[in-house]
C-alpha atoms as a PDB file:
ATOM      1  CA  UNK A   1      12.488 -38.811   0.308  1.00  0.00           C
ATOM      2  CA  UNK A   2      15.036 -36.554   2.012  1.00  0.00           C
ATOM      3  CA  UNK A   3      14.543 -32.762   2.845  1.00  0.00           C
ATOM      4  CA  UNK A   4      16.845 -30.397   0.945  1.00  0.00           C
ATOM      5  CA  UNK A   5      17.610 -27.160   3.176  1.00  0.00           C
ATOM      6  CA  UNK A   6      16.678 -25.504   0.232  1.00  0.00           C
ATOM      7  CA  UNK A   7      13.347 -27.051   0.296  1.00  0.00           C
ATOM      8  CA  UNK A   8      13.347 -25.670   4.162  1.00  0.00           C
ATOM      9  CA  UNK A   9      14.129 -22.723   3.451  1.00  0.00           C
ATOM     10  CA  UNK A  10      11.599 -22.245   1.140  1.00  0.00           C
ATOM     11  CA  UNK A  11       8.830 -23.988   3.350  1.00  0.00           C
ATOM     12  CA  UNK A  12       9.927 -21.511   5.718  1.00  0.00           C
ATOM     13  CA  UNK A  13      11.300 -17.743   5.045  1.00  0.00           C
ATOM     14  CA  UNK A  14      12.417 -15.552   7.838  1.00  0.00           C
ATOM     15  CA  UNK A  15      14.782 -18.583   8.958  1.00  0.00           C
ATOM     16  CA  UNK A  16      18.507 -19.233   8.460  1.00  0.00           C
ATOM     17  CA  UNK A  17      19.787 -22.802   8.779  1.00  0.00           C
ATOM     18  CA  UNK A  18      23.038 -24.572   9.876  1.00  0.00           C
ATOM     19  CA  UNK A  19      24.344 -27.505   9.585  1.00  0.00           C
ATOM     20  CA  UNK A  20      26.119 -28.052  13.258  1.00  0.00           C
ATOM     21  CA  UNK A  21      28.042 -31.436  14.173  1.00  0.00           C
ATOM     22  CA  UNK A  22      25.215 -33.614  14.810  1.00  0.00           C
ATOM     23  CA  UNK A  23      22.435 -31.993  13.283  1.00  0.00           C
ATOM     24  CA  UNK A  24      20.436 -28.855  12.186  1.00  0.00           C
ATOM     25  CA  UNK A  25      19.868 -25.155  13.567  1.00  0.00           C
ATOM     26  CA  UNK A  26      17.151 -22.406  12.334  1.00  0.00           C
ATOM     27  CA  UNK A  27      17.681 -18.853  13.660  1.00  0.00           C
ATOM     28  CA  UNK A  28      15.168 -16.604  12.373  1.00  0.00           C
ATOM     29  CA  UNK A  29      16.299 -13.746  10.188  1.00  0.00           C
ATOM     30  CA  UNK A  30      14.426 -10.870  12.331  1.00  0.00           C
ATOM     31  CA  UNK A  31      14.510 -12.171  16.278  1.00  0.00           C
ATOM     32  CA  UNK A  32      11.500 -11.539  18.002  1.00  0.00           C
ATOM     33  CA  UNK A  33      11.489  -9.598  21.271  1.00  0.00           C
ATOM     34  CA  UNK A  34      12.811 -12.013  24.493  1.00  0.00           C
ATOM     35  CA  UNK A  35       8.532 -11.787  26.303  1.00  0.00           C
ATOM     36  CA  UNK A  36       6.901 -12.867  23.109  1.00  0.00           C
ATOM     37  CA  UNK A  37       6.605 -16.229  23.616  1.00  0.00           C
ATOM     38  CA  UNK A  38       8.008 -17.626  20.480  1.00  0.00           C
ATOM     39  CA  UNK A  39      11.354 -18.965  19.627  1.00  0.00           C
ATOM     40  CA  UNK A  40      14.718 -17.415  17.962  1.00  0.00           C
ATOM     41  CA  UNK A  41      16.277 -20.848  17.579  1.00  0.00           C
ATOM     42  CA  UNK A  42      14.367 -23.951  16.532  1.00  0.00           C
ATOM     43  CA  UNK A  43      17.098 -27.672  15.949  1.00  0.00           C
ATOM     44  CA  UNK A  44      16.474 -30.722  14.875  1.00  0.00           C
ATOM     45  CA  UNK A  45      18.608 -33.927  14.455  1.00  0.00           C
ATOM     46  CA  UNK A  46      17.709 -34.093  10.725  1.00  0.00           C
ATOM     47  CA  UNK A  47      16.441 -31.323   8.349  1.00  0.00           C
ATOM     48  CA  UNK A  48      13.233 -33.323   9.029  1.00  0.00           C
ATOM     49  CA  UNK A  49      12.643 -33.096  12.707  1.00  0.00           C
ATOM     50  CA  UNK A  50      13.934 -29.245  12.151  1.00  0.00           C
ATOM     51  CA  UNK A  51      11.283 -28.975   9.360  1.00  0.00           C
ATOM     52  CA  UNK A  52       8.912 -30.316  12.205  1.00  0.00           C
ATOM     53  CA  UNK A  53      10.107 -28.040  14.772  1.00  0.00           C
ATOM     54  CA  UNK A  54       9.520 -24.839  12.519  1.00  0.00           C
ATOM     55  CA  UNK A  55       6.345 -25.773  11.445  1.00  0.00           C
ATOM     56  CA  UNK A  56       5.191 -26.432  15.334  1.00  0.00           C
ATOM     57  CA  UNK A  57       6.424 -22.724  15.625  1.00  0.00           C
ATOM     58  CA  UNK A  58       4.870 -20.915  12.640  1.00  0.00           C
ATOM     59  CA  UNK A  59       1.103 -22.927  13.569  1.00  0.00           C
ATOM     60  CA  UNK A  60       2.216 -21.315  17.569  1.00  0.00           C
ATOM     61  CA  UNK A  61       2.474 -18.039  15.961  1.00  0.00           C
ATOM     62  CA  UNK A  62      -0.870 -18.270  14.153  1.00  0.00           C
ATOM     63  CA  UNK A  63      -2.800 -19.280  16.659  1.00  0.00           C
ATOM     64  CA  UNK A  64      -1.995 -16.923  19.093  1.00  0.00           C
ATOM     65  CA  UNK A  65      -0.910 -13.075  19.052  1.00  0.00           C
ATOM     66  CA  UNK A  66       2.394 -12.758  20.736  1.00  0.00           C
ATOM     67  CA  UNK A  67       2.758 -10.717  24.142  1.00  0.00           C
ATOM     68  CA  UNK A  68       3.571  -7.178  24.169  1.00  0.00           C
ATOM     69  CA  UNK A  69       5.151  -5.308  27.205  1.00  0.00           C
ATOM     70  CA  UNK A  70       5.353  -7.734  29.626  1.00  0.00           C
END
């Protein structure tokens, strides 16, 4: 079964997604600061792969605190 981006976006709030020639692009709602180690922009070549992608970023997040003043 396909993704929906509506299944996406609820799967993952705090992110808006594209569709872009080619595939998919996440850009999260509130960008975090440039030195914190996490991403602004997650893509994928299907809502799949993207779905993938932000997951891989949210279980980052958790498992480490993010810099701060570096």
């Amino acid at each position: 079964m396909s993704l929906t981006v509506q299944q996406v976006l609820s799967k993952f709030p705090g992110w808006q997604i594209t569709d872009i020639s080619g595939g998919w692009v996440a850009m999260r709602v509130n960008f975090v600061p440039k030195n914190s180690g996490f991403s602004n922009v997650r893509c994928g070549e299907t809502l799949e792969e993207l779905a993938g992608n932000l997951h891989a970023e949210i279980r980052q997040q958790k498992s480490r605190p993010p810099a701060v003043g570096k």
